[in-house]
PDB file of N, CA and C in Angstrom:
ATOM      1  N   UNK A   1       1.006   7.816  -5.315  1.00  0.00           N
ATOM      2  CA  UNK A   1       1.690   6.543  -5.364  1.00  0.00           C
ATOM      3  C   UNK A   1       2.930   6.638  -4.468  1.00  0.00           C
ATOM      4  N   UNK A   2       2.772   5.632  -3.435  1.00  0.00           N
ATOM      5  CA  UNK A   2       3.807   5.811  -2.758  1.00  0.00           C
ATOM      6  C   UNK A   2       5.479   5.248  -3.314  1.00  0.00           C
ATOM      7  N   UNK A   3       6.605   4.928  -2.791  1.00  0.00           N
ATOM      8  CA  UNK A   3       7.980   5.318  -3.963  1.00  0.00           C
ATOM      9  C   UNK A   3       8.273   3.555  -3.715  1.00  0.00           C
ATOM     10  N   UNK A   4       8.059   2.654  -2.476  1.00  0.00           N
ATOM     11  CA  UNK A   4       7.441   1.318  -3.251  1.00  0.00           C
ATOM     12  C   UNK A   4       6.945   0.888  -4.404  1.00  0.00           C
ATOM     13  N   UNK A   5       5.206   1.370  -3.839  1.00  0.00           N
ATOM     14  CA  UNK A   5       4.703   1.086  -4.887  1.00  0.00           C
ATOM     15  C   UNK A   5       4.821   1.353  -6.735  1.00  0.00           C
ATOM     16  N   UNK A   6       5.502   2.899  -6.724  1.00  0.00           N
ATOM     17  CA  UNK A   6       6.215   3.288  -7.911  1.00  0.00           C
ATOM     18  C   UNK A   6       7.556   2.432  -8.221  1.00  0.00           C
ATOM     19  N   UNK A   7       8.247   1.662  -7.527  1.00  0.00           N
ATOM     20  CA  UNK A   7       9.385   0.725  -7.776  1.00  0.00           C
ATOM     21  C   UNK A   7       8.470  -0.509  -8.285  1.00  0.00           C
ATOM     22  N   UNK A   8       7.392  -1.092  -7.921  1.00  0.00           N
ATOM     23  CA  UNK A   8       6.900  -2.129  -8.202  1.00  0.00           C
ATOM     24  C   UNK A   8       6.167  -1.507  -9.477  1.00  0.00           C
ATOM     25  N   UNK A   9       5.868  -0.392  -9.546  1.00  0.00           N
ATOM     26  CA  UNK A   9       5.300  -0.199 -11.660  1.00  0.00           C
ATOM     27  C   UNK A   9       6.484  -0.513 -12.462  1.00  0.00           C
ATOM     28  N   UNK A  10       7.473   0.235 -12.076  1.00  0.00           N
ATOM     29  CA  UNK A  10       8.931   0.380 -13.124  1.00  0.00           C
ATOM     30  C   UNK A  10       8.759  -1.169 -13.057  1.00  0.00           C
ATOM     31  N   UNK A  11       8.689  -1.912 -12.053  1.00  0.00           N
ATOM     32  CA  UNK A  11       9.123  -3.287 -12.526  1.00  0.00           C
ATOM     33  C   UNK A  11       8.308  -4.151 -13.244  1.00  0.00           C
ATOM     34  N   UNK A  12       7.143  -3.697 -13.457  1.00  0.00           N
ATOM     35  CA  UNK A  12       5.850  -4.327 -14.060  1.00  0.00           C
ATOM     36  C   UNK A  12       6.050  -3.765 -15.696  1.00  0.00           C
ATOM     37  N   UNK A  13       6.935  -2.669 -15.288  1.00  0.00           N
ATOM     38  CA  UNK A  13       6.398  -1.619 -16.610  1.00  0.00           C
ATOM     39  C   UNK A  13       7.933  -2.571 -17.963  1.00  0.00           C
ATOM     40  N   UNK A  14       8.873  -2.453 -16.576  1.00  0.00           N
ATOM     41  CA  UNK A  14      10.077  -3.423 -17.306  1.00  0.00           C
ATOM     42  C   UNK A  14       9.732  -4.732 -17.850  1.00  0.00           C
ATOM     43  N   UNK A  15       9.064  -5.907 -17.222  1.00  0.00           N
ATOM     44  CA  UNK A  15       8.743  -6.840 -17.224  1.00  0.00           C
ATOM     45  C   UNK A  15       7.666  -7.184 -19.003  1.00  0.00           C
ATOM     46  N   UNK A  16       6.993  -5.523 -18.768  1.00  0.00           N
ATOM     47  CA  UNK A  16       6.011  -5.700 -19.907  1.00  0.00           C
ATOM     48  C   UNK A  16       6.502  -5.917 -21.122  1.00  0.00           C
ATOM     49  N   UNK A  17       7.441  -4.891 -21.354  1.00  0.00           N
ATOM     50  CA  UNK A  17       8.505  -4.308 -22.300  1.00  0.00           C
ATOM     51  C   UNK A  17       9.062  -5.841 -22.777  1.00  0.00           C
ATOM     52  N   UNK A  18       9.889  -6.313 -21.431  1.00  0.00           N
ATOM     53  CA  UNK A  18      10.921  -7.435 -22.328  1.00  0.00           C
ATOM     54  C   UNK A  18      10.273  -8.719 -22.328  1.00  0.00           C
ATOM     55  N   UNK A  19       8.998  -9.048 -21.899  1.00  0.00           N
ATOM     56  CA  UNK A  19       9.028 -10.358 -21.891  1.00  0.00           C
ATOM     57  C   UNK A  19       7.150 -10.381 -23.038  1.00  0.00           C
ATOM     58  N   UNK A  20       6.754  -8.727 -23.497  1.00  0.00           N
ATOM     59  CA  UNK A  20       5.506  -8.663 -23.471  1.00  0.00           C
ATOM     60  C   UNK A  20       5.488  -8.184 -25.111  1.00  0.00           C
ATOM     61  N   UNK A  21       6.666  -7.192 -25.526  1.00  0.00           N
ATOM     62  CA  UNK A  21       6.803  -6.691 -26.780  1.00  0.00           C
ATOM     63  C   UNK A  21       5.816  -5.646 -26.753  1.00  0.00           C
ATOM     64  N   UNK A  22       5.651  -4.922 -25.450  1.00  0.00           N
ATOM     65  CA  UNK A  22       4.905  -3.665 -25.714  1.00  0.00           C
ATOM     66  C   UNK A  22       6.000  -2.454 -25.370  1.00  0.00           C
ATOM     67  N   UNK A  23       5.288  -0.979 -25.917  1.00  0.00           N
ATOM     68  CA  UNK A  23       6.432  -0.194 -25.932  1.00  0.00           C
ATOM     69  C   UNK A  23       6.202   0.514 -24.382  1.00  0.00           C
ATOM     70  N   UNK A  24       7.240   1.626 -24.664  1.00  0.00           N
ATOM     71  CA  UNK A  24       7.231   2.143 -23.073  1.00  0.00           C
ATOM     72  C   UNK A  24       5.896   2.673 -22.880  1.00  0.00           C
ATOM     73  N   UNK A  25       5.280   3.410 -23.699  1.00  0.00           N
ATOM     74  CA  UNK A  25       4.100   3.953 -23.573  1.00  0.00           C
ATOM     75  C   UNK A  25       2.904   3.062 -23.078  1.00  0.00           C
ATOM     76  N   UNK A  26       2.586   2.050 -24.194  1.00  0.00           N
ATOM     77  CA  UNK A  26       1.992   1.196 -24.032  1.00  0.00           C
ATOM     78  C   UNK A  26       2.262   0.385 -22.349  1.00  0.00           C
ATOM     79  N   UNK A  27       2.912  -0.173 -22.248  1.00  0.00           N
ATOM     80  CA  UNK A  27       3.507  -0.631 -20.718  1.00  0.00           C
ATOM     81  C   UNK A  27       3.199   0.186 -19.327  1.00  0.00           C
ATOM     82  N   UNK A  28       3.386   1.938 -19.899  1.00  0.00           N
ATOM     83  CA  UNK A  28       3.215   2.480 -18.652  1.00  0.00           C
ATOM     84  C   UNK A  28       1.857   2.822 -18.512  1.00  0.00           C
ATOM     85  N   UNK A  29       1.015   3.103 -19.430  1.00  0.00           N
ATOM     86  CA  UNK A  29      -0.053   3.027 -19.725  1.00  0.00           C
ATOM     87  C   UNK A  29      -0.988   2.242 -19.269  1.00  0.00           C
ATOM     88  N   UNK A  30      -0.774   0.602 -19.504  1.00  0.00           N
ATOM     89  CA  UNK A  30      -1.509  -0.248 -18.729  1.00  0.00           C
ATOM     90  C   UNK A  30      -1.244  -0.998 -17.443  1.00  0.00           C
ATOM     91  N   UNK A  31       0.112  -0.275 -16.649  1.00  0.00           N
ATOM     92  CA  UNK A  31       0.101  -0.170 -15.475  1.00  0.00           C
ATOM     93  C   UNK A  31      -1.146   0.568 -14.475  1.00  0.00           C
ATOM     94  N   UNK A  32      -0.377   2.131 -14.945  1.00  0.00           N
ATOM     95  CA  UNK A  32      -1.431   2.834 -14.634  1.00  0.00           C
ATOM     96  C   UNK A  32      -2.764   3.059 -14.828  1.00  0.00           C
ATOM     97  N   UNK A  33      -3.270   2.349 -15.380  1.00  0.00           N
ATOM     98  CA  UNK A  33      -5.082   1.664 -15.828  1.00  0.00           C
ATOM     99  C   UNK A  33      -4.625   0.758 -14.540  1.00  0.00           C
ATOM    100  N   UNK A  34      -3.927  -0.117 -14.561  1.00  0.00           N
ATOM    101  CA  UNK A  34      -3.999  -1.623 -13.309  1.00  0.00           C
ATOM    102  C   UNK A  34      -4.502  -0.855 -12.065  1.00  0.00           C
ATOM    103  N   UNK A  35      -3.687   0.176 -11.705  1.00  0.00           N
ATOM    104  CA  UNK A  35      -3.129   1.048 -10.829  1.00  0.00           C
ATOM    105  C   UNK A  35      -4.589   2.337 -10.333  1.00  0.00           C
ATOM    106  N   UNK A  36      -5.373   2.311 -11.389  1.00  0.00           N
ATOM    107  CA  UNK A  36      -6.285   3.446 -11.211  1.00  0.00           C
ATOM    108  C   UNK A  36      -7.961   2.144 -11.372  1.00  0.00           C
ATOM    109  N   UNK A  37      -7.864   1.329 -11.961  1.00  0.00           N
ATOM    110  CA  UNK A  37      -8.906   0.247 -11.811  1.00  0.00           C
ATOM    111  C   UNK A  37      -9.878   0.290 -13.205  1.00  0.00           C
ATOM    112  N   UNK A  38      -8.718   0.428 -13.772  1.00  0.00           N
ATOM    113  CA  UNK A  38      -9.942   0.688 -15.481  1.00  0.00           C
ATOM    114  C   UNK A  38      -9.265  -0.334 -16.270  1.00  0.00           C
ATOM    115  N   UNK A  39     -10.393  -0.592 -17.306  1.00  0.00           N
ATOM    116  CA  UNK A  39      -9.688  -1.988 -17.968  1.00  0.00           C
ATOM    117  C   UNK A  39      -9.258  -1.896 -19.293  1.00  0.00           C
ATOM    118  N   UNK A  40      -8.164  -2.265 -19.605  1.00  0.00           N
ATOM    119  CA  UNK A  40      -7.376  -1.804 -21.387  1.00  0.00           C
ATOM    120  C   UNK A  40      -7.194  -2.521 -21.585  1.00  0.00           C
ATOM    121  N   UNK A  41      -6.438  -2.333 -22.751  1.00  0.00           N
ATOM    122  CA  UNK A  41      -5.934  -3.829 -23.742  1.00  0.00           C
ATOM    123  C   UNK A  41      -5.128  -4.570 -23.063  1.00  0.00           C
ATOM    124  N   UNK A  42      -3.996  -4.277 -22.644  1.00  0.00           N
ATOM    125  CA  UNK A  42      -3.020  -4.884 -21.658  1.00  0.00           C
ATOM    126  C   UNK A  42      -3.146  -5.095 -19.933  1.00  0.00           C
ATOM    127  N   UNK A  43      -4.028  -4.537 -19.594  1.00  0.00           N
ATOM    128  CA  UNK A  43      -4.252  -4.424 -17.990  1.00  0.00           C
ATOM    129  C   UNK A  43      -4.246  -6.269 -17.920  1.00  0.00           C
ATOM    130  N   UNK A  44      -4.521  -6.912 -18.176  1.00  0.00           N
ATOM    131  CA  UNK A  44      -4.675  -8.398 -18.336  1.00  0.00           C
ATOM    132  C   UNK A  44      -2.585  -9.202 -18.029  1.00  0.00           C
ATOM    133  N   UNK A  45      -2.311  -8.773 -18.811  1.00  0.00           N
ATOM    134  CA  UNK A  45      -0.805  -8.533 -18.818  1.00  0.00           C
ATOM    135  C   UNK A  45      -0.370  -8.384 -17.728  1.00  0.00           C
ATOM    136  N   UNK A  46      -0.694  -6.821 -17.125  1.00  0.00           N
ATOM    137  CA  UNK A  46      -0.150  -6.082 -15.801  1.00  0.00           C
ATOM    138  C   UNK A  46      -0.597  -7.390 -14.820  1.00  0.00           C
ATOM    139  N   UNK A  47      -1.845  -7.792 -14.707  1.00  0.00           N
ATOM    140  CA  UNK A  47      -2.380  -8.602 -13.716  1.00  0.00           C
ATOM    141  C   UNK A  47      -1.507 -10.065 -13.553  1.00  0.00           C
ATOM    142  N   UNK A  48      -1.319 -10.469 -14.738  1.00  0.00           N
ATOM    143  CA  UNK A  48      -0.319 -11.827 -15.296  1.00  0.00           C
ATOM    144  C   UNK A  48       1.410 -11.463 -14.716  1.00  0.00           C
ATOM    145  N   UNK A  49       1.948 -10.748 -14.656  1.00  0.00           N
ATOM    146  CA  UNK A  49       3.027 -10.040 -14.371  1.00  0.00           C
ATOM    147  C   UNK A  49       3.007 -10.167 -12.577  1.00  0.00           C
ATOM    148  N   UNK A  50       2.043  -9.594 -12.599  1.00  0.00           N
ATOM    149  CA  UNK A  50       2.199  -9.522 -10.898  1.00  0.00           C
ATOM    150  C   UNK A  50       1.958 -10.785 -10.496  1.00  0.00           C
ATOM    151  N   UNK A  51       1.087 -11.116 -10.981  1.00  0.00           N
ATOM    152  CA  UNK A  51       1.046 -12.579 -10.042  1.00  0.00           C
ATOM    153  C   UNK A  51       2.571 -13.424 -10.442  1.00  0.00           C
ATOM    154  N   UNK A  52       3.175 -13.347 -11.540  1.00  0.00           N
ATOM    155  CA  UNK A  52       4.396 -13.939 -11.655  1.00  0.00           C
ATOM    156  C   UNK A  52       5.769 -14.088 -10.649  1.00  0.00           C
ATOM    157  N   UNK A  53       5.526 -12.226 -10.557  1.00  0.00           N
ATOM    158  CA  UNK A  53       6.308 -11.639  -9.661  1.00  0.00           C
ATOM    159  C   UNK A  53       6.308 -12.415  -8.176  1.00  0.00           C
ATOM    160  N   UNK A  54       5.321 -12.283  -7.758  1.00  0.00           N
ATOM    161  CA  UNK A  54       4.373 -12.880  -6.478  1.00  0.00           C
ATOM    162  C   UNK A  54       4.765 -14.509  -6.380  1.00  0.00           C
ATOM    163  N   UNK A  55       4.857 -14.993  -7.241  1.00  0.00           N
ATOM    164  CA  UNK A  55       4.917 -16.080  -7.218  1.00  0.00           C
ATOM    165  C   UNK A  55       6.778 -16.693  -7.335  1.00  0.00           C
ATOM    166  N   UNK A  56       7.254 -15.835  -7.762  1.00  0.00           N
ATOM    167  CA  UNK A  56       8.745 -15.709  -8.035  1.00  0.00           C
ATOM    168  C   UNK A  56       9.632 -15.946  -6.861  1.00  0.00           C
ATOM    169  N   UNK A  57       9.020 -14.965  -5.754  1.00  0.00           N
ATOM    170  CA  UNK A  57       9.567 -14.030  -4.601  1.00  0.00           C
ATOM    171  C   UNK A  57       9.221 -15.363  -3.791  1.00  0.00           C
ATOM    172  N   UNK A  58       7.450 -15.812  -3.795  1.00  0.00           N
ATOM    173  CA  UNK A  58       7.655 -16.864  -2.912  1.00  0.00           C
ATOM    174  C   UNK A  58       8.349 -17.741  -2.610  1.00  0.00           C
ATOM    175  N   UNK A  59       8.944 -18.504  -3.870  1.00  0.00           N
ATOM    176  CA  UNK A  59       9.110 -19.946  -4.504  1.00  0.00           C
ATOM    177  C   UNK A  59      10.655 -19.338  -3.791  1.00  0.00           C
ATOM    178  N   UNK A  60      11.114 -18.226  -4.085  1.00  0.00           N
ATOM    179  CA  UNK A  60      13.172 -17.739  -3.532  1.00  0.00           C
ATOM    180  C   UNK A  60      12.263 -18.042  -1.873  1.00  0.00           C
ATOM    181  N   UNK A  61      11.166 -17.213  -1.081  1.00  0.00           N
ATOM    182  CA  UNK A  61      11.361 -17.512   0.602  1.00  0.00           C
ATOM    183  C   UNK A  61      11.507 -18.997   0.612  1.00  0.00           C
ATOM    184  N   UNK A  62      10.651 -19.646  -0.122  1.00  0.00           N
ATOM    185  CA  UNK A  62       9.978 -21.311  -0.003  1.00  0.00           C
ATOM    186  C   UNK A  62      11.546 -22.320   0.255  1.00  0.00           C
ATOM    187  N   UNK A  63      12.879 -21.583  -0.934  1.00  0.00           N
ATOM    188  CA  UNK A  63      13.893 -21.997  -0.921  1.00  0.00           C
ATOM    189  C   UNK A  63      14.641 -21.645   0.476  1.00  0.00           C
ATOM    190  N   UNK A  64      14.694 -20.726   0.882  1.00  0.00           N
ATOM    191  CA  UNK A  64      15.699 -19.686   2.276  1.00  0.00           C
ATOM    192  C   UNK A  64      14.738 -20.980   3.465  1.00  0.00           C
ATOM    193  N   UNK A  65      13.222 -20.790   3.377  1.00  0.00           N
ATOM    194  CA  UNK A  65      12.938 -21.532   4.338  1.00  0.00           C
ATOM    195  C   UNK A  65      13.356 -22.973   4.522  1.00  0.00           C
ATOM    196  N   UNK A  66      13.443 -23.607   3.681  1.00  0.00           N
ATOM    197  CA  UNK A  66      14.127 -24.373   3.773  1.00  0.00           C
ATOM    198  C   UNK A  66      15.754 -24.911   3.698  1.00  0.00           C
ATOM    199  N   UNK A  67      16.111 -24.023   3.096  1.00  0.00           N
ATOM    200  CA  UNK A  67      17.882 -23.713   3.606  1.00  0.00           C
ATOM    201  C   UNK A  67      17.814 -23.762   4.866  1.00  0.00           C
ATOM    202  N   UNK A  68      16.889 -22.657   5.724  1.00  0.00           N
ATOM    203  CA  UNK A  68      17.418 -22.803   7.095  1.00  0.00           C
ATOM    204  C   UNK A  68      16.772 -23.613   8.116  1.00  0.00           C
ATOM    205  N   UNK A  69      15.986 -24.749   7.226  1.00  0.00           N
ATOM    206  CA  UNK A  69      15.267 -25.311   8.828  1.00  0.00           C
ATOM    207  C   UNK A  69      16.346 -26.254   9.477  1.00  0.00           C
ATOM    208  N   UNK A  70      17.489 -26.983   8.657  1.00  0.00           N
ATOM    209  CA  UNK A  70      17.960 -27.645   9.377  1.00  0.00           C
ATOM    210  C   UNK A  70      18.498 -26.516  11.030  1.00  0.00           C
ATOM    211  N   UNK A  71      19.353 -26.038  10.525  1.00  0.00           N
ATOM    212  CA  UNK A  71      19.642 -24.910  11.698  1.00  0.00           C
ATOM    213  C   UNK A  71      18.433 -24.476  12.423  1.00  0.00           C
ATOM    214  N   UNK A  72      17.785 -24.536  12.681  1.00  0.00           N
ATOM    215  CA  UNK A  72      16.787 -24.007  13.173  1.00  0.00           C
ATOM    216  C   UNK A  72      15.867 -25.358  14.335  1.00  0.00           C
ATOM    217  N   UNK A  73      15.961 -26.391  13.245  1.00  0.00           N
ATOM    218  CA  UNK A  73      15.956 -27.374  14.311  1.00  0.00           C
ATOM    219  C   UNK A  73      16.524 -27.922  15.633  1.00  0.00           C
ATOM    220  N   UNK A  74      18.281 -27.706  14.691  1.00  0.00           N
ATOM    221  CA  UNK A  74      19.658 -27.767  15.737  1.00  0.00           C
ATOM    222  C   UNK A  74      19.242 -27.090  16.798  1.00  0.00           C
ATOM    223  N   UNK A  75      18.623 -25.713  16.685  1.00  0.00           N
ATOM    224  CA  UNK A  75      18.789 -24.344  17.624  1.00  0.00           C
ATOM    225  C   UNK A  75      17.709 -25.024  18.456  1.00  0.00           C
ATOM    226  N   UNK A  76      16.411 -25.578  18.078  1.00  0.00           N
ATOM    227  CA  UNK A  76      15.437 -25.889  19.055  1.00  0.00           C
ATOM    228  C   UNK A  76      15.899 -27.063  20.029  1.00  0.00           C
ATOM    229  N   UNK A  77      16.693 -27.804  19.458  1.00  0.00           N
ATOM    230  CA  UNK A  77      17.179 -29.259  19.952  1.00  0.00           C
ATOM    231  C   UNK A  77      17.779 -28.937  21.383  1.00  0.00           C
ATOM    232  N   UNK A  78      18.845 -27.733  20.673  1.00  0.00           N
ATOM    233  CA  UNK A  78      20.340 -27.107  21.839  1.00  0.00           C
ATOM    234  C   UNK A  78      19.510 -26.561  22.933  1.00  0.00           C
ATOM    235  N   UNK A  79      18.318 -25.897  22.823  1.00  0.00           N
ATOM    236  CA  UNK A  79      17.660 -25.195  23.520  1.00  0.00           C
ATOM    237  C   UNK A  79      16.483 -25.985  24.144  1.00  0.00           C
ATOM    238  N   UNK A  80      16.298 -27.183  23.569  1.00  0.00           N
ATOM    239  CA  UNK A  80      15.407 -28.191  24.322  1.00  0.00           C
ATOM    240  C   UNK A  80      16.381 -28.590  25.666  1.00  0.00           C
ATOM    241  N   UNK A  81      17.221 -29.108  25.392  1.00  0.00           N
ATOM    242  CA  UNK A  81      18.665 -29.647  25.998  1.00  0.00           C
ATOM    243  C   UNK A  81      18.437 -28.664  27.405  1.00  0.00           C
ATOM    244  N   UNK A  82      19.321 -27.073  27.099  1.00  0.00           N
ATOM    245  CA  UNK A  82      19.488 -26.657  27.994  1.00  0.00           C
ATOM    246  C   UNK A  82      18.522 -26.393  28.852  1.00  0.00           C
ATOM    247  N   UNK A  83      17.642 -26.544  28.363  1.00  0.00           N
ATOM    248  CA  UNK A  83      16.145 -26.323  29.575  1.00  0.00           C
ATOM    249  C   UNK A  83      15.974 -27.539  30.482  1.00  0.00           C
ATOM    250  N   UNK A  84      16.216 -28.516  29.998  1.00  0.00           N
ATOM    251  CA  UNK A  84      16.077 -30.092  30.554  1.00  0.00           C
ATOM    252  C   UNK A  84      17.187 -29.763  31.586  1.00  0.00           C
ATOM    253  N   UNK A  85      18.594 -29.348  31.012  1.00  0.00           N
ATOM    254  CA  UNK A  85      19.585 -29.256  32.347  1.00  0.00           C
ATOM    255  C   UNK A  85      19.373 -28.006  33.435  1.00  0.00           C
ATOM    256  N   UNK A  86      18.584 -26.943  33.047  1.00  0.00           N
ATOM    257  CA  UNK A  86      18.295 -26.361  34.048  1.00  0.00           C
ATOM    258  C   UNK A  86      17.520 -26.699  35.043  1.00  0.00           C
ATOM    259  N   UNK A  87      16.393 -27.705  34.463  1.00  0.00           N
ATOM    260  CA  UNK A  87      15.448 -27.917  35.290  1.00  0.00           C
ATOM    261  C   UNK A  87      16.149 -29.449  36.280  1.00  0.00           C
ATOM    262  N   UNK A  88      16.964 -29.740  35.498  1.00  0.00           N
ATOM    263  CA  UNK A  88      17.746 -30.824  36.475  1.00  0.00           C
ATOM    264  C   UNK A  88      18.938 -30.659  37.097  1.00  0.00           C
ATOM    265  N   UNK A  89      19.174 -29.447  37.523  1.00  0.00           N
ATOM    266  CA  UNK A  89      20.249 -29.088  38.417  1.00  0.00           C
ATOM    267  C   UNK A  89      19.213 -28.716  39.851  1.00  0.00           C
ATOM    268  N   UNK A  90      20.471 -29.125  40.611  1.00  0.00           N
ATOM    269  CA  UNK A  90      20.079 -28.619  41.884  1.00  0.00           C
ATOM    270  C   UNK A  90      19.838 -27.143  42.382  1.00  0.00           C
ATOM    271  N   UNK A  91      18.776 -27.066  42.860  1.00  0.00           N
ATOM    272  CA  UNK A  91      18.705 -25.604  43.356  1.00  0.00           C
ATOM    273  C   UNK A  91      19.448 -25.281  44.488  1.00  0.00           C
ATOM    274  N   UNK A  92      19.952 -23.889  44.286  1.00  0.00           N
ATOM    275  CA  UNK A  92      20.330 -23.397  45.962  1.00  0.00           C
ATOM    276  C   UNK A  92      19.502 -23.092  47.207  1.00  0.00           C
ATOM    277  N   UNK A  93      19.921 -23.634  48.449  1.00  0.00           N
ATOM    278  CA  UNK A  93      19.096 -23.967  49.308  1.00  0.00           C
ATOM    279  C   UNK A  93      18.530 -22.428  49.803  1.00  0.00           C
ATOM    280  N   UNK A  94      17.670 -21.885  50.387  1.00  0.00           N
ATOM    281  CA  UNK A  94      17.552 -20.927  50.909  1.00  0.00           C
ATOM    282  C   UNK A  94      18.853 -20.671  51.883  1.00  0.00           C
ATOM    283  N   UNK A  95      19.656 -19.170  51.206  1.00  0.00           N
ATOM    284  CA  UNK A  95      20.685 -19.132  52.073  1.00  0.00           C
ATOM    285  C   UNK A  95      20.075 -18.168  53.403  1.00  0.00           C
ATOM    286  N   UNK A  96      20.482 -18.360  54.628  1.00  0.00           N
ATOM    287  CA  UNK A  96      20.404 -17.148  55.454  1.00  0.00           C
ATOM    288  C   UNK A  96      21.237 -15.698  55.548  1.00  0.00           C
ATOM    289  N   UNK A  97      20.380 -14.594  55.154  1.00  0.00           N
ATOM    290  CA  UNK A  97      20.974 -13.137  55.475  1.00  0.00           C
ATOM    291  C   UNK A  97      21.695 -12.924  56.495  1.00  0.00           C
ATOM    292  N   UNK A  98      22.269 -11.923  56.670  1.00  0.00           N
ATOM    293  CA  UNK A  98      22.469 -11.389  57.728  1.00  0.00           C
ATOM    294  C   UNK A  98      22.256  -9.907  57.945  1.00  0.00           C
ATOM    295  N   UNK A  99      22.040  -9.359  56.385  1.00  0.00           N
ATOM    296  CA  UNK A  99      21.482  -8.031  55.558  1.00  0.00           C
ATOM    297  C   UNK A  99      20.468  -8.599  55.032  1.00  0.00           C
ATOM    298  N   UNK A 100      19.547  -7.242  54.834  1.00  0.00           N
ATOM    299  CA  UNK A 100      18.822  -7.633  53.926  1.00  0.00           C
ATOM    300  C   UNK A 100      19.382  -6.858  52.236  1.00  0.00           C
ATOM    301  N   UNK A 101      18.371  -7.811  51.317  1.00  0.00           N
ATOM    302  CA  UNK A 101      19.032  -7.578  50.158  1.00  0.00           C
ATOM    303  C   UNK A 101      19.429  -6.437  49.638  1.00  0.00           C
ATOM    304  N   UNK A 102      18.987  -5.270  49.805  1.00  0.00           N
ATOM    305  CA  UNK A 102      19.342  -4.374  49.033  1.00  0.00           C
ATOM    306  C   UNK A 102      20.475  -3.067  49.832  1.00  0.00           C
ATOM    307  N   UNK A 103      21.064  -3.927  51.337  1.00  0.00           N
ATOM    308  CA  UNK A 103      21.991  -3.469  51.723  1.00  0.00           C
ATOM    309  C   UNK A 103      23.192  -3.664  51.350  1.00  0.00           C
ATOM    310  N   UNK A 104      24.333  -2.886  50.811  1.00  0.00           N
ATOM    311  CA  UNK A 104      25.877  -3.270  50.529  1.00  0.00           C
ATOM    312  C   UNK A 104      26.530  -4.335  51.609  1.00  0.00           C
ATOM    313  N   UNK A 105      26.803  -5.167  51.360  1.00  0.00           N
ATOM    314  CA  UNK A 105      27.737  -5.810  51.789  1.00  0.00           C
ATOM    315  C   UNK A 105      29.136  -5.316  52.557  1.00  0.00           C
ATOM    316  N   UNK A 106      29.544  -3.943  52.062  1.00  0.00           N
ATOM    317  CA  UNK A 106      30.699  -3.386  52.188  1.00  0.00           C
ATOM    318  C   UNK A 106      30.587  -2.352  52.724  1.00  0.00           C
ATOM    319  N   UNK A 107      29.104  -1.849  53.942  1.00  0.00           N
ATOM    320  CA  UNK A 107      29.231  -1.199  54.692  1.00  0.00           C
ATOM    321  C   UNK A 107      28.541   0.345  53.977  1.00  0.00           C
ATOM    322  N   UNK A 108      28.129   1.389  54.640  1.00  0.00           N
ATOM    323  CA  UNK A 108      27.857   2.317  54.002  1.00  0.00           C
ATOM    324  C   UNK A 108      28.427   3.045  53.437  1.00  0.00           C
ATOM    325  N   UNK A 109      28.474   3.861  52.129  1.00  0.00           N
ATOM    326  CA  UNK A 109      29.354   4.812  51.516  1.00  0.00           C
ATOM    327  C   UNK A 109      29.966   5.398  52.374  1.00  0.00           C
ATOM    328  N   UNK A 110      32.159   5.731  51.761  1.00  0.00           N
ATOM    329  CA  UNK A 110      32.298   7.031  52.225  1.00  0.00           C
ATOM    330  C   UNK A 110      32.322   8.044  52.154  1.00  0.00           C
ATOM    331  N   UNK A 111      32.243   8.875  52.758  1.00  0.00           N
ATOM    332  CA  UNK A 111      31.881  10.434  52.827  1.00  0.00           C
ATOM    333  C   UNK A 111      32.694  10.826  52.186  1.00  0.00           C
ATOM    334  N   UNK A 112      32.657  11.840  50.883  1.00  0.00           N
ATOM    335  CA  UNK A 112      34.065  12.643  50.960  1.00  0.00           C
ATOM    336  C   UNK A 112      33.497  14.407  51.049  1.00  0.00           C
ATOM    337  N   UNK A 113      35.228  14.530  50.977  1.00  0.00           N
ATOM    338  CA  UNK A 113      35.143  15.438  51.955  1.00  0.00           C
ATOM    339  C   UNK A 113      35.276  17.137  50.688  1.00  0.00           C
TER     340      UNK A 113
END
């Protein structure tokens, strides 16, 4: 069992305890039946639990996602915007060299000595 998945028993195993009136034994017990694929008195429980859980966690993203769409709209709007003004500015004309590009401007290094 990886130390996730062992954080998500303790919490199944907690969950059983206070909301289920089973003891620690009992609780850890029909985790680990959930956990190994055999069926007990409580494995029914464990299964009811998780999906709670699951459903808990969503309903908090379901809230955040929507906390942040206004912002998120703003951000697409600002960023619709600046694309429209890039594409409506004038470009620079082809300038003429007199170097080519990847010569210094400022002549070749000096030597030291």
């Amino acid at each position: 069992m990886t130390k996730p998945q062992a954080q998500a028993a303790m919490l199944l195993v907690h969950r059983l305890i206070t909301r289920h009136g089973l003891t620690t034994e009992e609780a850890v017990t029909a985790v680990m039946q959930r956990h190994r694929g055999v069926e007990g008195p409580h494995t029914h429980l464990v299964t009811a639990e998780a999906q709670a859980v699951v459903k808990d966690t969503a309903a908090a993203f379901r809230a955040v996602v929507e906390a942040l769409r206004p912002a998120a709209e703003a951000a697409a709007a600002a960023m619709r915007s600046f694309l429209e003004a890039v594409r409506a500015a004038p470009h620079p004309g082809g300038r003429s060299r007199d170097r080519p590009a990847w010569q210094s401007p400022y002549g070749p290094a000096q030597r030291r000595r």
